[in-house]
PDB file of N, CA and C in Angstrom:
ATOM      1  N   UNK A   1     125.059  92.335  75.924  1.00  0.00           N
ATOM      2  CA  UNK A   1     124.387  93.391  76.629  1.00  0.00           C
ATOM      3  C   UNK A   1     124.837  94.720  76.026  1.00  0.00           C
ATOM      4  N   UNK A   2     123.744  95.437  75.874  1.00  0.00           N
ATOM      5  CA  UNK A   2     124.504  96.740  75.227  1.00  0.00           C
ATOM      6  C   UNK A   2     123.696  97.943  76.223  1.00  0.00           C
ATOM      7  N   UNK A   3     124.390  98.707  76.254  1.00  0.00           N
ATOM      8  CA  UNK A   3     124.482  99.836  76.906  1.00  0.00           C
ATOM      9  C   UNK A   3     125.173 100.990  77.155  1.00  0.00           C
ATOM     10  N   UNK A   4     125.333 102.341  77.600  1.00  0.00           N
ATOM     11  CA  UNK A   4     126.557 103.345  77.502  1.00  0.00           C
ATOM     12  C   UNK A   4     127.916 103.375  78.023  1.00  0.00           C
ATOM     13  N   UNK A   5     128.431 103.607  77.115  1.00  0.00           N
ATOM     14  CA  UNK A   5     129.748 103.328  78.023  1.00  0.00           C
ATOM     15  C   UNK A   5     130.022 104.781  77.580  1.00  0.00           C
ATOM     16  N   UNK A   6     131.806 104.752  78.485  1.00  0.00           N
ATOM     17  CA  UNK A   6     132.962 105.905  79.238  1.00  0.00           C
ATOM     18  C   UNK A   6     133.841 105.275  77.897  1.00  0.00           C
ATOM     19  N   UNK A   7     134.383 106.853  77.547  1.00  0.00           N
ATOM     20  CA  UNK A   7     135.792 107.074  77.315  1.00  0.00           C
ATOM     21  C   UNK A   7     136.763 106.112  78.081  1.00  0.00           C
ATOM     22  N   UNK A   8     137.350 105.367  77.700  1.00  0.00           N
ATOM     23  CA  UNK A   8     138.485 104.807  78.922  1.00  0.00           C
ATOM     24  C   UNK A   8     139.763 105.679  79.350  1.00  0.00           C
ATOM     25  N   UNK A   9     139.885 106.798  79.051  1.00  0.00           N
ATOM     26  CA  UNK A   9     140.841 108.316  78.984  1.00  0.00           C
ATOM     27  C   UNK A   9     140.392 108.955  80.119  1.00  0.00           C
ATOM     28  N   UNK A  10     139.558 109.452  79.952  1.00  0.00           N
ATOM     29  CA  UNK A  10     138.628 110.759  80.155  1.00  0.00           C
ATOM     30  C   UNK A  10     137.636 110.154  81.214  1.00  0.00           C
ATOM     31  N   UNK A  11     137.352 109.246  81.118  1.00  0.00           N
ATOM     32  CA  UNK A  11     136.087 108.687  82.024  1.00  0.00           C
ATOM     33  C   UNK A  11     134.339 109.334  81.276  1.00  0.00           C
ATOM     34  N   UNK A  12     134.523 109.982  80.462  1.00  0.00           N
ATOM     35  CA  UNK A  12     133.311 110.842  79.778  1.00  0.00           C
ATOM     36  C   UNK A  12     132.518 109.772  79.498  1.00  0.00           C
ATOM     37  N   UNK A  13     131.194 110.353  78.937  1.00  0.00           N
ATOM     38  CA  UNK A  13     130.056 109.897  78.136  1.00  0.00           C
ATOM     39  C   UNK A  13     131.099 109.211  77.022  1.00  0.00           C
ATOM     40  N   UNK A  14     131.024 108.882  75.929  1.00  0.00           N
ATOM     41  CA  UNK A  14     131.665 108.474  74.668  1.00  0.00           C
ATOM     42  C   UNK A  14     130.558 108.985  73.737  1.00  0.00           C
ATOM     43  N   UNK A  15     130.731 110.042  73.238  1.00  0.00           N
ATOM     44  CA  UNK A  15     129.997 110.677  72.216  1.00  0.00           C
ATOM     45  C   UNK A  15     130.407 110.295  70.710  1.00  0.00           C
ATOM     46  N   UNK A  16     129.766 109.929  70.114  1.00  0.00           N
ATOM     47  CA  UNK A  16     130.055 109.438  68.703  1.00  0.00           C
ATOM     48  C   UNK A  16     129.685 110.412  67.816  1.00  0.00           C
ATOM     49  N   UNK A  17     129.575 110.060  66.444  1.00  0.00           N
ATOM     50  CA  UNK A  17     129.243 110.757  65.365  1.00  0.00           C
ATOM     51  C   UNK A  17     127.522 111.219  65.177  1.00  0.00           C
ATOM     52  N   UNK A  18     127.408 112.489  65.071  1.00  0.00           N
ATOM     53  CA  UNK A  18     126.030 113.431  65.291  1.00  0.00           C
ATOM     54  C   UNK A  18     125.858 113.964  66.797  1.00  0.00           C
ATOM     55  N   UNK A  19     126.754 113.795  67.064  1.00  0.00           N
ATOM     56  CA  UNK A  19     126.574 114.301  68.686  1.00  0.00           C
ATOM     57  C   UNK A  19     125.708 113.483  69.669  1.00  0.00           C
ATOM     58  N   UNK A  20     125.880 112.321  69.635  1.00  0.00           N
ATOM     59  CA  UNK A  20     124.670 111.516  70.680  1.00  0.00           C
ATOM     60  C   UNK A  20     125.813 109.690  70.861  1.00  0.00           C
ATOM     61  N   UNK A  21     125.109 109.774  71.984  1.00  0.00           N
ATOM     62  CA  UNK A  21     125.750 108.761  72.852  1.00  0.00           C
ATOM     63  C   UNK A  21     125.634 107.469  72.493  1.00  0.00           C
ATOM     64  N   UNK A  22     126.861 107.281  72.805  1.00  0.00           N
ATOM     65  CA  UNK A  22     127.091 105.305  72.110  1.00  0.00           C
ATOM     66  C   UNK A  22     126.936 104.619  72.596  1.00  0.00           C
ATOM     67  N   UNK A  23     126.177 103.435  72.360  1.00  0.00           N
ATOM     68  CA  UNK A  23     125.116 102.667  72.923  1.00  0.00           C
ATOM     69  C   UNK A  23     126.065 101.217  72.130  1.00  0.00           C
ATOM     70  N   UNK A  24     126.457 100.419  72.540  1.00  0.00           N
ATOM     71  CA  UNK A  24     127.073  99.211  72.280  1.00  0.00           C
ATOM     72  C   UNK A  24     127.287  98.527  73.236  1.00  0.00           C
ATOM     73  N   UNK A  25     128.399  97.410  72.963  1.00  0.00           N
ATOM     74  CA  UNK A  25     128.420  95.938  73.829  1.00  0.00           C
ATOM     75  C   UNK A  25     128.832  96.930  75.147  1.00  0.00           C
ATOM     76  N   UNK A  26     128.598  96.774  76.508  1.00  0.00           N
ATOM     77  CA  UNK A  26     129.295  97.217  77.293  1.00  0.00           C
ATOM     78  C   UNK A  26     129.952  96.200  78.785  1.00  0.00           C
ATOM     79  N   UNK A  27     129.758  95.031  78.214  1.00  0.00           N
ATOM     80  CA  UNK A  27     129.854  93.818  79.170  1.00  0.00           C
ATOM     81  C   UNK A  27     131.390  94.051  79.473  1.00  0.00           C
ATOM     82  N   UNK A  28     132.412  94.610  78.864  1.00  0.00           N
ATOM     83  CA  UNK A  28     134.010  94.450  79.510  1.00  0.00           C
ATOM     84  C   UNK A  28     134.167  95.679  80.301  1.00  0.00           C
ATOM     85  N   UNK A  29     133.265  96.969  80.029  1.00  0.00           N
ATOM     86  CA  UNK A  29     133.344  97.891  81.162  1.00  0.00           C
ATOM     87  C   UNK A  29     132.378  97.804  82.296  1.00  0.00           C
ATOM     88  N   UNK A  30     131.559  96.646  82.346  1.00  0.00           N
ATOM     89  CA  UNK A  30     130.815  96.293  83.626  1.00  0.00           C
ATOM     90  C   UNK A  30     131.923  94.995  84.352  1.00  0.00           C
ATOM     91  N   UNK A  31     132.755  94.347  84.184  1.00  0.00           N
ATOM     92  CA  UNK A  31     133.434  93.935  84.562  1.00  0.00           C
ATOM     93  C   UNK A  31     134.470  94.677  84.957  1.00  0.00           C
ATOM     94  N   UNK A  32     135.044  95.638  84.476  1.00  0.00           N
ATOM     95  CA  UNK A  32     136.084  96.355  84.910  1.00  0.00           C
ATOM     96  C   UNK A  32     135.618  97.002  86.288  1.00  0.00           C
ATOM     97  N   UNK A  33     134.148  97.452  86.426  1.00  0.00           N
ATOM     98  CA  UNK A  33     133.916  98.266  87.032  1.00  0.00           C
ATOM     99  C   UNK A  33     133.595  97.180  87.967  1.00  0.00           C
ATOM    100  N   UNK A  34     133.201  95.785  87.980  1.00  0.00           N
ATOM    101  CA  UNK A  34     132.990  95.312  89.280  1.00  0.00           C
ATOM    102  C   UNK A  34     134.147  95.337  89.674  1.00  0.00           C
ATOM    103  N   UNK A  35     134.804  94.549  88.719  1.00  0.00           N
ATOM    104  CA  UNK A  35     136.784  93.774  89.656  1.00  0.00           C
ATOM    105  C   UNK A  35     137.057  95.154  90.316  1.00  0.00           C
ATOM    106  N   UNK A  36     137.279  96.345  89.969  1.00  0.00           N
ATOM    107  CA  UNK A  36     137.943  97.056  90.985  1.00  0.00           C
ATOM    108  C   UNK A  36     137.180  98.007  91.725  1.00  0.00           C
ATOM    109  N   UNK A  37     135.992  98.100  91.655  1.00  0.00           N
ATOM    110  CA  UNK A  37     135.247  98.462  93.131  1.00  0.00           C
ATOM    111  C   UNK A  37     135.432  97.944  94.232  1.00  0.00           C
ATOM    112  N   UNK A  38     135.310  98.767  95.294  1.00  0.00           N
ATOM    113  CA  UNK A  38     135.588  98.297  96.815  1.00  0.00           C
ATOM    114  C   UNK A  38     133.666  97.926  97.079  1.00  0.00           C
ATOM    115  N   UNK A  39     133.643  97.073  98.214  1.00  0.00           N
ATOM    116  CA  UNK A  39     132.222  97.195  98.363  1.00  0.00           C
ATOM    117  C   UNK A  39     131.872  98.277  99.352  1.00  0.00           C
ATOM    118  N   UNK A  40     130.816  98.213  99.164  1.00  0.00           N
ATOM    119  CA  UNK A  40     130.272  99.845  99.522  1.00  0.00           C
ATOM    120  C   UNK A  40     130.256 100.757  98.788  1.00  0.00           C
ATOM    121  N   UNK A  41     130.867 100.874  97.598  1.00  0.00           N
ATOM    122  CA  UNK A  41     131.121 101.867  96.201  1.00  0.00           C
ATOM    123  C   UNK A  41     129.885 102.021  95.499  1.00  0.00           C
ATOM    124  N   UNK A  42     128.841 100.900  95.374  1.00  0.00           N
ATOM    125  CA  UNK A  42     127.793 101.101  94.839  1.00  0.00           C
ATOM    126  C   UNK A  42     126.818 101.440  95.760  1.00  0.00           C
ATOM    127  N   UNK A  43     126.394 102.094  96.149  1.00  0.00           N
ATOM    128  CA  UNK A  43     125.038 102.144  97.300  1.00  0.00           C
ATOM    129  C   UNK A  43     123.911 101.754  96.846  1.00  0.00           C
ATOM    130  N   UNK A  44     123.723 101.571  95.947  1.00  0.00           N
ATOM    131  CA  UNK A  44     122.153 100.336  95.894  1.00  0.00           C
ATOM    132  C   UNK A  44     122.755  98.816  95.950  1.00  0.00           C
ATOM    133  N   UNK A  45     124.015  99.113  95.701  1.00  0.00           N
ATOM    134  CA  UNK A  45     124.045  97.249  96.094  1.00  0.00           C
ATOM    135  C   UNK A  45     125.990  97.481  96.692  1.00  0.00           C
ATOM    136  N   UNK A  46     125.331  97.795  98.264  1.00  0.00           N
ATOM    137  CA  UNK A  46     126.711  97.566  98.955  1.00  0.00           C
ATOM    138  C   UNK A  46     127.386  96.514  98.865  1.00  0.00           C
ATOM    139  N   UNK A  47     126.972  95.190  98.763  1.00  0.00           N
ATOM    140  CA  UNK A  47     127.674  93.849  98.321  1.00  0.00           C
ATOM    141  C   UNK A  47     129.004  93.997  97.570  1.00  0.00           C
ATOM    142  N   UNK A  48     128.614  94.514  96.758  1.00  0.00           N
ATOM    143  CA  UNK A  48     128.737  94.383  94.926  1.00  0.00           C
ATOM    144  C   UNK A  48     130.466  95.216  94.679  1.00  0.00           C
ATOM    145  N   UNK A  49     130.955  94.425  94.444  1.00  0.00           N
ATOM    146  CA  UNK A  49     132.403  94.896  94.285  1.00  0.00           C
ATOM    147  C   UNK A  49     133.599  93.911  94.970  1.00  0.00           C
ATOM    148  N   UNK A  50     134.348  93.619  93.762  1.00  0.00           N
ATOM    149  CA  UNK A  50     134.832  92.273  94.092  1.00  0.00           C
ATOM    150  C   UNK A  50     136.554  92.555  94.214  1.00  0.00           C
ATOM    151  N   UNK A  51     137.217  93.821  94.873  1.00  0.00           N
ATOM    152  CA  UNK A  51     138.280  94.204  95.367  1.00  0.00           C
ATOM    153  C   UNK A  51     139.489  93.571  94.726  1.00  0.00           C
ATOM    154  N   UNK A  52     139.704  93.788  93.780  1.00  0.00           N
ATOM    155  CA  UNK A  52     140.884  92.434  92.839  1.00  0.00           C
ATOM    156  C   UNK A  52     142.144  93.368  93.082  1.00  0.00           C
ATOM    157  N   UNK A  53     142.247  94.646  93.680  1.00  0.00           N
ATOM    158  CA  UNK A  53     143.483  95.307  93.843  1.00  0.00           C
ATOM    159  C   UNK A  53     143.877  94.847  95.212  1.00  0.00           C
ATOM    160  N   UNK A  54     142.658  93.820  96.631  1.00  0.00           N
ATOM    161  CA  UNK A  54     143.701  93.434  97.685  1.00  0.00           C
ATOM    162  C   UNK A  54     143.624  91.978  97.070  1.00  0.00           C
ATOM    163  N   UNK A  55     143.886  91.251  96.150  1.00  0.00           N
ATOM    164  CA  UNK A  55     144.163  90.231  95.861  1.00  0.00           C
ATOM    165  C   UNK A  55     145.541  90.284  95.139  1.00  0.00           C
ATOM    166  N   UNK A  56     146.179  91.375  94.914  1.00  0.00           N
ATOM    167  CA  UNK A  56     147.367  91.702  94.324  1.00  0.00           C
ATOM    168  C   UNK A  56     148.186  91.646  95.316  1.00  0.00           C
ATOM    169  N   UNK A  57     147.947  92.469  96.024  1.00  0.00           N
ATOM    170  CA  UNK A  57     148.828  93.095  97.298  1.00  0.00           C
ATOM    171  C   UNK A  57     148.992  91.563  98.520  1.00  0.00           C
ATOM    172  N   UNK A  58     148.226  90.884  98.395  1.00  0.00           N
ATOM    173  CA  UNK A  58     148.231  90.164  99.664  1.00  0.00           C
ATOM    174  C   UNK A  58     147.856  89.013  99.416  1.00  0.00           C
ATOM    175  N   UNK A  59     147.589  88.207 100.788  1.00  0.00           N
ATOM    176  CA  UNK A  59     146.966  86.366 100.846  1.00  0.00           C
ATOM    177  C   UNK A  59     146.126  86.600  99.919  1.00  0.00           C
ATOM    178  N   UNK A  60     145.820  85.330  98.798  1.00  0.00           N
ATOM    179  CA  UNK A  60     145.202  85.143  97.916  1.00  0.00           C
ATOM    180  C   UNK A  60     143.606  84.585  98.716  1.00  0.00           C
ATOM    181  N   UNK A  61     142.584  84.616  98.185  1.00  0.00           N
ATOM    182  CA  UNK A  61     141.413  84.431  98.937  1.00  0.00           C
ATOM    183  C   UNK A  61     140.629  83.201  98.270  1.00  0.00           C
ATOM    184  N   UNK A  62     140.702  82.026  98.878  1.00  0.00           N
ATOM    185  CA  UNK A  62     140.462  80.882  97.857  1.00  0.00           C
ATOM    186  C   UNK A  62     139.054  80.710  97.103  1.00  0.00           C
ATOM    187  N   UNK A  63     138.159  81.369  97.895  1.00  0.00           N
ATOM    188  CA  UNK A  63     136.556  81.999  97.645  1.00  0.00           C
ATOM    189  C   UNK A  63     136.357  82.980  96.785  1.00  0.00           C
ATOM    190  N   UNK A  64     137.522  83.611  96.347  1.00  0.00           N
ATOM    191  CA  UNK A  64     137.427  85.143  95.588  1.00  0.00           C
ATOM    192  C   UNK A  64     137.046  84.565  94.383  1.00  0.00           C
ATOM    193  N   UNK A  65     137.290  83.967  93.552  1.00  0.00           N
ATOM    194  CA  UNK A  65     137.181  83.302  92.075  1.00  0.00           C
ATOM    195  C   UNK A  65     135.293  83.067  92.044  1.00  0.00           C
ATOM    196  N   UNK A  66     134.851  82.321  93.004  1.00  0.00           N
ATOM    197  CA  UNK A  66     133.516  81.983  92.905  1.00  0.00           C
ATOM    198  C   UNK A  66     132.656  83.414  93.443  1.00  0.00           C
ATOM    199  N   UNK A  67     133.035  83.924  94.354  1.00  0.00           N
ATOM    200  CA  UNK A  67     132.552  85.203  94.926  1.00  0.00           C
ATOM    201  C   UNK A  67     132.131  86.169  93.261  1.00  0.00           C
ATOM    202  N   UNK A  68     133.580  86.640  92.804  1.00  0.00           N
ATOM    203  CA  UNK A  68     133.634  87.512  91.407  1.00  0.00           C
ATOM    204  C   UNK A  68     132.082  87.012  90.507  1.00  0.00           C
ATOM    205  N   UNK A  69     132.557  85.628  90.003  1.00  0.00           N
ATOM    206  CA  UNK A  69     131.660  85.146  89.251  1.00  0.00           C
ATOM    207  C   UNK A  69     130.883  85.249  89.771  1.00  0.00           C
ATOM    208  N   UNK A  70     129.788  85.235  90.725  1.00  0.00           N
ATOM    209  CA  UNK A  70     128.562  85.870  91.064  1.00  0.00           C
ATOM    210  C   UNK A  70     128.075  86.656  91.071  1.00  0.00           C
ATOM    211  N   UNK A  71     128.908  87.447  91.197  1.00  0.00           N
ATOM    212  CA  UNK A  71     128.931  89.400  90.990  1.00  0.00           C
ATOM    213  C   UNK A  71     128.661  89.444  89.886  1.00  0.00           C
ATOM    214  N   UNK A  72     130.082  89.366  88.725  1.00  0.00           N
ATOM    215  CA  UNK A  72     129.678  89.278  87.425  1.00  0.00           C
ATOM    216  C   UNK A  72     128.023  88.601  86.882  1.00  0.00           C
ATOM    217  N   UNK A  73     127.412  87.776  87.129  1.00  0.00           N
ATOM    218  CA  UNK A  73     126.130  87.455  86.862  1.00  0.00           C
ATOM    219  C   UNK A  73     125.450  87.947  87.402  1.00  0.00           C
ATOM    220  N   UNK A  74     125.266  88.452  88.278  1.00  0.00           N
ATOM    221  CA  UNK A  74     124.523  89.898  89.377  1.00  0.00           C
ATOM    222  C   UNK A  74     123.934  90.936  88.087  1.00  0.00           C
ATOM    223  N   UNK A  75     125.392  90.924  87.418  1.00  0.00           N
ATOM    224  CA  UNK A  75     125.421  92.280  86.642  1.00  0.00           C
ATOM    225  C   UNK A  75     124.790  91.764  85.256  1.00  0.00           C
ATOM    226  N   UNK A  76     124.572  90.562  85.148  1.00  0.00           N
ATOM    227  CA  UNK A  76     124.071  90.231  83.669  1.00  0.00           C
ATOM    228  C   UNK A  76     125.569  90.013  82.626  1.00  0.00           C
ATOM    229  N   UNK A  77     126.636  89.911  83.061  1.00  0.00           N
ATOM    230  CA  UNK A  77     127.789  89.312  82.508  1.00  0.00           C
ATOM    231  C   UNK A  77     128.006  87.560  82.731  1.00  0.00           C
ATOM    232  N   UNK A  78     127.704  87.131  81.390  1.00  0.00           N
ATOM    233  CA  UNK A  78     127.670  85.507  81.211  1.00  0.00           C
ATOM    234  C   UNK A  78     129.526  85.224  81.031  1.00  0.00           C
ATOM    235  N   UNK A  79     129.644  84.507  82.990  1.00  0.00           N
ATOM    236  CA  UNK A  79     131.038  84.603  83.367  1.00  0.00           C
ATOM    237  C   UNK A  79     130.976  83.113  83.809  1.00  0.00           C
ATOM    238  N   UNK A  80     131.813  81.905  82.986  1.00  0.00           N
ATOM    239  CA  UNK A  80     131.107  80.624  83.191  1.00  0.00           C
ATOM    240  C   UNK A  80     132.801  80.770  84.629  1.00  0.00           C
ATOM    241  N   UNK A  81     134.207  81.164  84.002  1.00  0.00           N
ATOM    242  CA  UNK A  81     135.321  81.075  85.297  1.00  0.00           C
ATOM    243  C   UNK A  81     135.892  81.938  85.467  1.00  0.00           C
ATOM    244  N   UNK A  82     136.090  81.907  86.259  1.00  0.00           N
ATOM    245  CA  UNK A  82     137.101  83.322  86.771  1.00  0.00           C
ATOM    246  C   UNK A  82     138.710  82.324  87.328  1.00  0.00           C
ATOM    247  N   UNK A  83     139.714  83.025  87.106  1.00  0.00           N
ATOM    248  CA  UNK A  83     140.699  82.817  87.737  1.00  0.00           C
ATOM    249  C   UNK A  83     142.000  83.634  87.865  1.00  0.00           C
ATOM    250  N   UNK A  84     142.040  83.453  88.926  1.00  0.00           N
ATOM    251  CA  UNK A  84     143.278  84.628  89.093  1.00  0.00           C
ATOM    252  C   UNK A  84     144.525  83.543  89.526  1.00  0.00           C
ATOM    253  N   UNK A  85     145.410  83.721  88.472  1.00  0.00           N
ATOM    254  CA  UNK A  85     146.740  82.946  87.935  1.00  0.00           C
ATOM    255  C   UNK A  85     147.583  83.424  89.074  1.00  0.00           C
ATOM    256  N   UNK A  86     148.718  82.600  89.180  1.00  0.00           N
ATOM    257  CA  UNK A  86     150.145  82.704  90.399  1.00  0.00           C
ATOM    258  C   UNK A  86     150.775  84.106  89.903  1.00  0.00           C
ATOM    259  N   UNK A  87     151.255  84.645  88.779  1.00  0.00           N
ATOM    260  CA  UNK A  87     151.903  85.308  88.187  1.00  0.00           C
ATOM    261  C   UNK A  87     151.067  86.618  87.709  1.00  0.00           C
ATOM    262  N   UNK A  88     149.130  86.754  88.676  1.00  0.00           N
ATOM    263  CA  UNK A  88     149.057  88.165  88.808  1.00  0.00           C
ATOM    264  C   UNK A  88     148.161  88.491  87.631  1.00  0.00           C
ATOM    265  N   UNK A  89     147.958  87.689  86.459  1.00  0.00           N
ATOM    266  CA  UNK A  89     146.452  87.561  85.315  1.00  0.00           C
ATOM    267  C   UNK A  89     145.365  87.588  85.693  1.00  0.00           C
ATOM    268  N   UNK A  90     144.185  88.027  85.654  1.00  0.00           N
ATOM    269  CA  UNK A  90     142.866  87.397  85.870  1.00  0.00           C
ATOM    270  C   UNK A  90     142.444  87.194  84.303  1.00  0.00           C
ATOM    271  N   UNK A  91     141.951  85.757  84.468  1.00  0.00           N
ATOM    272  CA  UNK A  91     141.171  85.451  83.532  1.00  0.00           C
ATOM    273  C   UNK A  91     139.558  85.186  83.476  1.00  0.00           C
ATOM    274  N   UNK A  92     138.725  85.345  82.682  1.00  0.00           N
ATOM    275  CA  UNK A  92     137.374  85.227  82.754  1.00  0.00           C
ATOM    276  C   UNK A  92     137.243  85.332  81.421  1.00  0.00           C
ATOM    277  N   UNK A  93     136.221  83.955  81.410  1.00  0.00           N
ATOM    278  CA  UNK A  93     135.339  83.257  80.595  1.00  0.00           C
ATOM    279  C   UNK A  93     134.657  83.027  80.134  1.00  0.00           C
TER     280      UNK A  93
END
């Protein structure tokens, strides 16, 4: 999937060379941006945000793994597993 992405610094546009906006893969900053949205963060799709900062802090949620991965395909990110490891990793696939 390609599309605009952010500075990961700055949060900016990412302006490239000639002055115009960079248009590439952007599937690992649409994941970033689901895992740590709260829901309600998006207002066209209150659902949508898969809270991986109270999965740190607290009871692990045995539904959260399949929940994510749905999200992620929501978004057009081809996410076959998700898993969030004892020791605090998320992995996705």
């Amino acid at each position: 999937m390609n599309g605009l992405i952010t500075d990961t610094n700055t949060g900016d546009l990412l302006i490239g060379r000639g002055k115009q906006a960079e248009i590439t893969g952007c599937e690992a900053q649409v994941c970033e941006s689901v895992l740590l949205a709260m829901r309600g963060e998006f207002k066209e799709f209150p659902l949508l945000g898969a809270e991986v900062r109270q999965q740190l802090g607290g009871c692990v949620d045995p539904f959260w793994p399949q929940e994510t991965k749905k999200m992620l395909r929501a978004c057009k990110v081809a996410a076959e597993t998700v898993r969030l490891n004892e020791d605090g990793t998320l992995t996705i696939e």
